[in-house]
N, C-alpha and C. Protein backbone atom coordinates (compact mmCIF):
# COMPACT_ATOMS: atom_id res chain seq x y z
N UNK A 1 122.03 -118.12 -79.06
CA UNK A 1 120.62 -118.33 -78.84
C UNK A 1 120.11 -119.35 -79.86
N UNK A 2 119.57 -120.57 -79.39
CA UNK A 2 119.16 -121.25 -80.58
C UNK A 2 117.40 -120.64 -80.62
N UNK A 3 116.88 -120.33 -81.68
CA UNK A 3 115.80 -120.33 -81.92
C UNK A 3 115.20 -121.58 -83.43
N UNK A 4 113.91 -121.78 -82.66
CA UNK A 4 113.23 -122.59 -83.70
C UNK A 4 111.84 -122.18 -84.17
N UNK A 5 111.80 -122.14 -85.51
CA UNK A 5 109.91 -121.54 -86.02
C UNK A 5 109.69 -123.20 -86.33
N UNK A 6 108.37 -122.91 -85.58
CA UNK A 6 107.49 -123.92 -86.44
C UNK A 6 106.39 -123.66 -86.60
N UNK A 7 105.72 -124.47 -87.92
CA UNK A 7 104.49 -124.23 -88.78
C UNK A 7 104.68 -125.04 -89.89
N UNK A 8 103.96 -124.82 -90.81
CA UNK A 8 103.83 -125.43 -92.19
C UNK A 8 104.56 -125.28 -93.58
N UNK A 9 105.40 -126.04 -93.88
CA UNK A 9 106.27 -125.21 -95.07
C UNK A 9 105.49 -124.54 -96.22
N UNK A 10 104.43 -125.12 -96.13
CA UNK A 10 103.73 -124.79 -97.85
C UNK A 10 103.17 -123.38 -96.94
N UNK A 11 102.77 -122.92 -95.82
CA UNK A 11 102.13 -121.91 -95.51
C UNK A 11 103.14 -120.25 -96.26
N UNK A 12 102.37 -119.45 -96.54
CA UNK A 12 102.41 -118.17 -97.08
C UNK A 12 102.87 -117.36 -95.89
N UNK A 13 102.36 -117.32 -94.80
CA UNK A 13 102.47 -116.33 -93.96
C UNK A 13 104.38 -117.31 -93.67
N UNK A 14 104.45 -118.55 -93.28
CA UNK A 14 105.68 -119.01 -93.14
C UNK A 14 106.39 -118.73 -94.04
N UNK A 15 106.79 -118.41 -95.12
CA UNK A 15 107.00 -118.61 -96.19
C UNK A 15 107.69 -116.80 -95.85
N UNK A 16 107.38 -116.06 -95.75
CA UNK A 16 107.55 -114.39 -95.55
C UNK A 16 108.37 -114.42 -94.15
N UNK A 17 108.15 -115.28 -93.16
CA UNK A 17 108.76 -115.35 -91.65
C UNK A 17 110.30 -115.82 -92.01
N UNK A 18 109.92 -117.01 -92.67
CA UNK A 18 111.68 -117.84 -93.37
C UNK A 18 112.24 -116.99 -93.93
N UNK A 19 111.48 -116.04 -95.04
CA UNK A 19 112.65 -115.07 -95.89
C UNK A 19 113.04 -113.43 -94.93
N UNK A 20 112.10 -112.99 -93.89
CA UNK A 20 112.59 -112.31 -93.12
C UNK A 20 113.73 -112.79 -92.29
N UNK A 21 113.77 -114.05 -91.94
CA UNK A 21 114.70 -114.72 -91.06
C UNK A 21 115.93 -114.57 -91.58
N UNK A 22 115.93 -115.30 -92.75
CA UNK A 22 117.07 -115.55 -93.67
C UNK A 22 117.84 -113.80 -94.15
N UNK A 23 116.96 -113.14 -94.54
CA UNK A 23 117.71 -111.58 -95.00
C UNK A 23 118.02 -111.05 -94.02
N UNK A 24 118.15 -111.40 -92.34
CA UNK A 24 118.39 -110.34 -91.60
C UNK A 24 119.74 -111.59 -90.61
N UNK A 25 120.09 -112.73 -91.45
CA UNK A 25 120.80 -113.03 -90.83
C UNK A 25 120.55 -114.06 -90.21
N UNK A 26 119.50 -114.46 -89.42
CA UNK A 26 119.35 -114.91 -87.83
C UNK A 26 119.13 -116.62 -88.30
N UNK A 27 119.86 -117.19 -87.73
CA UNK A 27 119.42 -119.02 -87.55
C UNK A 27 119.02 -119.59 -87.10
N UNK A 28 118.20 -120.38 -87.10
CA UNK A 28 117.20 -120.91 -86.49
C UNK A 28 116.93 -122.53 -87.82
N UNK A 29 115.72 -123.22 -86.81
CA UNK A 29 115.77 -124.86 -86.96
C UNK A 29 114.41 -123.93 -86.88
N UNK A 30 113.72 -124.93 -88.24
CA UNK A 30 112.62 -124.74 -89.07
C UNK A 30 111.87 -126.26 -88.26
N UNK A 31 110.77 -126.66 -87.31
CA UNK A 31 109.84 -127.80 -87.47
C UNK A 31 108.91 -127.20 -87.84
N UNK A 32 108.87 -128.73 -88.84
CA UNK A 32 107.58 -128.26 -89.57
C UNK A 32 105.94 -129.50 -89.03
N UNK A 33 105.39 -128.95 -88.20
CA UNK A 33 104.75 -129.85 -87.09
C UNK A 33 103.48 -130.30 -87.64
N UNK A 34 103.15 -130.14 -89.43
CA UNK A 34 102.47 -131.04 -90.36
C UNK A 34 103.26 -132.34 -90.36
N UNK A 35 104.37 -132.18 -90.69
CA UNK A 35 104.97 -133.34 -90.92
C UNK A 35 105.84 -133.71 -89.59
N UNK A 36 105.97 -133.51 -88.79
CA UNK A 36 106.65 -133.87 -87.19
C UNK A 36 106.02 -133.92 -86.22
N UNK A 37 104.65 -133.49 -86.68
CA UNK A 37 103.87 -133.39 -85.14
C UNK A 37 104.21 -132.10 -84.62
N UNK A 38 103.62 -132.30 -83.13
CA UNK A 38 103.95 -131.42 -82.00
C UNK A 38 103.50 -131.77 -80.71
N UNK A 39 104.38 -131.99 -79.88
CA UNK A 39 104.10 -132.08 -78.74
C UNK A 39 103.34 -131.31 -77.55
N UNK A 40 102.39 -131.96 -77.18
CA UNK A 40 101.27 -131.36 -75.58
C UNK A 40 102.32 -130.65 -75.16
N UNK A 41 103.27 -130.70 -74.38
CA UNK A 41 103.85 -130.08 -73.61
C UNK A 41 104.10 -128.64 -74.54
N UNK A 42 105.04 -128.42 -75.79
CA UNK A 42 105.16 -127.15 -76.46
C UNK A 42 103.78 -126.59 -76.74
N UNK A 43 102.87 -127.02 -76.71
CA UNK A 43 101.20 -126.62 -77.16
C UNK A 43 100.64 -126.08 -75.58
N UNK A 44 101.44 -126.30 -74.61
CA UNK A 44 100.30 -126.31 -73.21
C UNK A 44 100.92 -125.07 -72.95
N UNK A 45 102.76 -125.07 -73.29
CA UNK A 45 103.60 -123.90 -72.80
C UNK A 45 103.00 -122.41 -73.56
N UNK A 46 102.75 -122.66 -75.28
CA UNK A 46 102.53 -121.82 -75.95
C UNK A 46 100.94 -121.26 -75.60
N UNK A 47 100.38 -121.99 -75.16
CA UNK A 47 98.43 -121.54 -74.66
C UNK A 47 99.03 -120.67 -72.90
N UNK A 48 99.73 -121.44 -72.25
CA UNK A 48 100.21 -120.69 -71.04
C UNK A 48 100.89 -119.07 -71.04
N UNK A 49 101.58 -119.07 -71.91
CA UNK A 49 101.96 -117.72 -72.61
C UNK A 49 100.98 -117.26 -73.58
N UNK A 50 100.20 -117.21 -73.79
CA UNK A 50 99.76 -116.00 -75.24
C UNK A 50 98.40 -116.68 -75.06
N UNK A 51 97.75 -117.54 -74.47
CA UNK A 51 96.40 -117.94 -74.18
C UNK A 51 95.94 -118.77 -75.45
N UNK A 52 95.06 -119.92 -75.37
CA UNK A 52 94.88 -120.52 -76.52
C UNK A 52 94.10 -120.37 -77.30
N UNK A 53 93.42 -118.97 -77.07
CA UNK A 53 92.28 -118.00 -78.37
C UNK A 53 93.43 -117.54 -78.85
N UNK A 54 94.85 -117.41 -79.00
CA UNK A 54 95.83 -116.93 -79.66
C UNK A 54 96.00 -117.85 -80.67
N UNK A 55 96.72 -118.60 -79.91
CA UNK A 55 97.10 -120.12 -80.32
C UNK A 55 96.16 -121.04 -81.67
N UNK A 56 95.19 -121.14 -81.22
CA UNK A 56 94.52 -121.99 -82.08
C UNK A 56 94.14 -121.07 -83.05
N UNK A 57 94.66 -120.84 -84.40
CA UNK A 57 93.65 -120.41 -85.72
C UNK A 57 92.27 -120.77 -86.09
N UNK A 58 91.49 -120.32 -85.55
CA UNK A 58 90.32 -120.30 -86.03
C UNK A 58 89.80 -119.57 -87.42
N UNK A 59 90.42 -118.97 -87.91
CA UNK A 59 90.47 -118.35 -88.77
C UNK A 59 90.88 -119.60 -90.52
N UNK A 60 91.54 -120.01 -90.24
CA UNK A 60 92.07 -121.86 -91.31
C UNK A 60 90.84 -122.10 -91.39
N UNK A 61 90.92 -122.93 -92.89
CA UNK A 61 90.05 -123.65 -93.11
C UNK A 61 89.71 -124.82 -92.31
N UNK A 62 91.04 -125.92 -91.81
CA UNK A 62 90.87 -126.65 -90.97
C UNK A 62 89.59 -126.44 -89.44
N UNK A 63 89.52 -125.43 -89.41
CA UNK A 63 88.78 -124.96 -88.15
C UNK A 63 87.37 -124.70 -88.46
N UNK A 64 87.09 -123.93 -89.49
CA UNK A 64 86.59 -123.42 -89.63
C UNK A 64 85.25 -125.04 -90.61
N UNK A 65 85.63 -126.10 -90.40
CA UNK A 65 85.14 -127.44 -91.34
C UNK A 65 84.97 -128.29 -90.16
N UNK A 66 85.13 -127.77 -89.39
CA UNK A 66 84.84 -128.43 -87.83
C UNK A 66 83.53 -128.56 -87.51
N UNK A 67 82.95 -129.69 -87.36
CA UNK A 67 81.08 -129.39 -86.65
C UNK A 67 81.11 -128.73 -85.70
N UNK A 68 79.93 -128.16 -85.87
CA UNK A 68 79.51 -127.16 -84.52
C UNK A 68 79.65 -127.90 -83.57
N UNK A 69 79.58 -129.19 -82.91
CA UNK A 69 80.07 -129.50 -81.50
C UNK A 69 81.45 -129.79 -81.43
N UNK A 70 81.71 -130.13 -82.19
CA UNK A 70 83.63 -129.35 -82.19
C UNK A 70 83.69 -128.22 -81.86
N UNK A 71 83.44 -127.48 -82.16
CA UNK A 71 83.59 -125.55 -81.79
C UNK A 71 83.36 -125.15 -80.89
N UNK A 72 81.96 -125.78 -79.99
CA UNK A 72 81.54 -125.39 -78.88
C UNK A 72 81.81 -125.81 -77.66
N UNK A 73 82.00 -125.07 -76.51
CA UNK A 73 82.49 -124.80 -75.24
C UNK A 73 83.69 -125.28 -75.60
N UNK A 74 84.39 -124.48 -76.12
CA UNK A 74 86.36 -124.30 -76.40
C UNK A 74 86.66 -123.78 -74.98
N UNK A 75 87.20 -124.94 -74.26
CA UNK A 75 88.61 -123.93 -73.24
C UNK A 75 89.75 -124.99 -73.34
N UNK A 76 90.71 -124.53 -72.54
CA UNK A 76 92.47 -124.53 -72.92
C UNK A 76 92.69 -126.54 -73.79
N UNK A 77 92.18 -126.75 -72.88
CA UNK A 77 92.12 -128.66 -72.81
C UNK A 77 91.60 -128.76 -74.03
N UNK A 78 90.39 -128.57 -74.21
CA UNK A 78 90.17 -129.12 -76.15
C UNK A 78 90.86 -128.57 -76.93
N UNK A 79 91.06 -127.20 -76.77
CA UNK A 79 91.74 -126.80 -78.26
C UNK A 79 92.72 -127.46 -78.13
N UNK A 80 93.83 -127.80 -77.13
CA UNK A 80 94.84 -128.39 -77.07
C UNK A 80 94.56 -129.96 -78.06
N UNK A 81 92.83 -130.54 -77.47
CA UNK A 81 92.88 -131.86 -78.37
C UNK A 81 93.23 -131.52 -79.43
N UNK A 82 92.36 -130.30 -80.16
CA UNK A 82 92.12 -130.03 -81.40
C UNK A 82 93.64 -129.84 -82.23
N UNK A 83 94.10 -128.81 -81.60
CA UNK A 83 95.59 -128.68 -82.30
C UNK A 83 96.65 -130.02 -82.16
N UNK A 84 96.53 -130.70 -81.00
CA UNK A 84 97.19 -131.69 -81.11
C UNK A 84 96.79 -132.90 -82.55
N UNK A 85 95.55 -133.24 -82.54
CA UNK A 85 94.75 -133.80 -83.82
C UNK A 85 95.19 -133.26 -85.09
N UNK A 86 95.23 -131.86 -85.25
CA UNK A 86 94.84 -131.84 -86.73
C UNK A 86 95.67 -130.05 -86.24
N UNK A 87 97.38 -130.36 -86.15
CA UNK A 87 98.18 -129.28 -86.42
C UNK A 87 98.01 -127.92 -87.07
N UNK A 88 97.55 -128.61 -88.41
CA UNK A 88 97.08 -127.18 -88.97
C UNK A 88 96.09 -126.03 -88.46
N UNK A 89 95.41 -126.45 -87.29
CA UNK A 89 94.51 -125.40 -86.32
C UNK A 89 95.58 -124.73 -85.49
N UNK A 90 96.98 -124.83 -85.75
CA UNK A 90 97.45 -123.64 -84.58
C UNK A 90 98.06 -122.43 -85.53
N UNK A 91 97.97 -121.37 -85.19
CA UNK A 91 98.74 -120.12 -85.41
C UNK A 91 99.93 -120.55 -86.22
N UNK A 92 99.89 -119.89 -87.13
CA UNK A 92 101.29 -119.83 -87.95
C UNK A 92 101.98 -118.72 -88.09
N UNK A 93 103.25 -118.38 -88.19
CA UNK A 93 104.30 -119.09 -87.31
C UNK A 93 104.60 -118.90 -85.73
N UNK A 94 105.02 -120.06 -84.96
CA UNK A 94 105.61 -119.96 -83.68
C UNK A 94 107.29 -119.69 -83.79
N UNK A 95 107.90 -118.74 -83.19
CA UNK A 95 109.23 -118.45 -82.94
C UNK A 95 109.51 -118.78 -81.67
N UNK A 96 110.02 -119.47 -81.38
CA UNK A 96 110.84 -120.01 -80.05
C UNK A 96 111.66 -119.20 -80.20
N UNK A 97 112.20 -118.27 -78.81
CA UNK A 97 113.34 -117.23 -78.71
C UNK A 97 114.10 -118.45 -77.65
N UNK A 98 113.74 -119.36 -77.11
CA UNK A 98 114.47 -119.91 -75.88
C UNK A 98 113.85 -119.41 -74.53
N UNK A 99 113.43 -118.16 -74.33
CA UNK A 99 112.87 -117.30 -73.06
C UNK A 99 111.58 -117.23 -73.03
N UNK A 100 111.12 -116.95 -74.71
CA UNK A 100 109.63 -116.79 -74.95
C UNK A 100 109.45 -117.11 -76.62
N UNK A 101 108.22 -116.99 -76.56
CA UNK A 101 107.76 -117.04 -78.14
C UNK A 101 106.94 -116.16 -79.09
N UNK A 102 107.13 -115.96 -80.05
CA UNK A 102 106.27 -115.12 -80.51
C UNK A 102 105.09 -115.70 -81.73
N UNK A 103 104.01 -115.51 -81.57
CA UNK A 103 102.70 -116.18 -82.44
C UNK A 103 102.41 -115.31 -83.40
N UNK A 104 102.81 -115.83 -84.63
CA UNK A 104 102.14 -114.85 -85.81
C UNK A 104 103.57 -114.36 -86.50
N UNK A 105 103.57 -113.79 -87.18
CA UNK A 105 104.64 -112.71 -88.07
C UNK A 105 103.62 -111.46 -88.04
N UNK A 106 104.75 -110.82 -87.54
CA UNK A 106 104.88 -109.36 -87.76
C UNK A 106 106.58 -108.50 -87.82
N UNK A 107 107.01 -107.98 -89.22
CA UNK A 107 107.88 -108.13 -88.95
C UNK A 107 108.92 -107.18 -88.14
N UNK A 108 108.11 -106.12 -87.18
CA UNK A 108 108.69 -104.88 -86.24
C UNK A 108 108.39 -105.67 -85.36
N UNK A 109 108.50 -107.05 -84.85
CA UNK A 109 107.81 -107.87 -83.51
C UNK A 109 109.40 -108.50 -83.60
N UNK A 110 109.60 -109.49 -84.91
CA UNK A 110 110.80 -109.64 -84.67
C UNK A 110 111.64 -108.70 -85.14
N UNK A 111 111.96 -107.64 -85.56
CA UNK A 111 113.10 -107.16 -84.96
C UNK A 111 113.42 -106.69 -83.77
N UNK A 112 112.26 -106.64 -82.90
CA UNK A 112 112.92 -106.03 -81.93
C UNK A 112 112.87 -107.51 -81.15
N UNK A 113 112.34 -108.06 -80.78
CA UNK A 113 112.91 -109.45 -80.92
C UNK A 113 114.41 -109.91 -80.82
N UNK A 114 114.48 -109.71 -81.57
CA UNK A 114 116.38 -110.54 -81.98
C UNK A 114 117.27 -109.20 -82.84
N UNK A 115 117.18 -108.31 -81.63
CA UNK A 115 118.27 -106.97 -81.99
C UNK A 115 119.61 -107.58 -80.66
């Protein structure tokens, strides 16, 4: 199974996902989509699965420094601008399983995950 996380290396919540990864074994390809980008298509797949009030962190500072007509009438297509623009507005971390993905760390999500 190849799996890949991506997010931000300096991020904290990433930072706990990598060392769960690493102590239980499992390998995986780290993008880090501050510095690589990310592609519409992985951003349209990940809002198609888990919806893009998942997806987009609103909760970041990045989001949250946004003018109010940035913010307002959010559906799938802008946030997509938005996260495509300025990466750091999506959910940290994404796990690509290959089948599906999982948004966020939690770490009883992946183990059962990748048992």
């Amino acid at each position: 199974m190849n799996i890949t996380l991506y997010g931000i290396k300096a991020c904290d919540t990433m930072k706990k996902a990598r060392t769960w990864l690493e102590e239980h074994d499992v390998a995986y390809a780290f993008h880090d989509y501050k510095a690589s980008a990310i592609d519409r298509a992985s951003l349209e797949k990940w809002c198609d699965e888990h919806g893009w009030e998942t997806v987009l962190n609103r909760a970041g500072t990045t989001f949250r420094k946004l003018d109010d007509a940035q913010k307002a009438d959010l559906d799938q297509a802008r946030a997509i601008e938005l996260m495509l623009a300025q990466p750091s507005m999506i959910k940290r971390p994404v796990l690509d399983l290959g089948d599906r993905t999982l948004v966020g760390f939690k770490p009883d999500l992946y183990a059962a995950a990748l048992r």
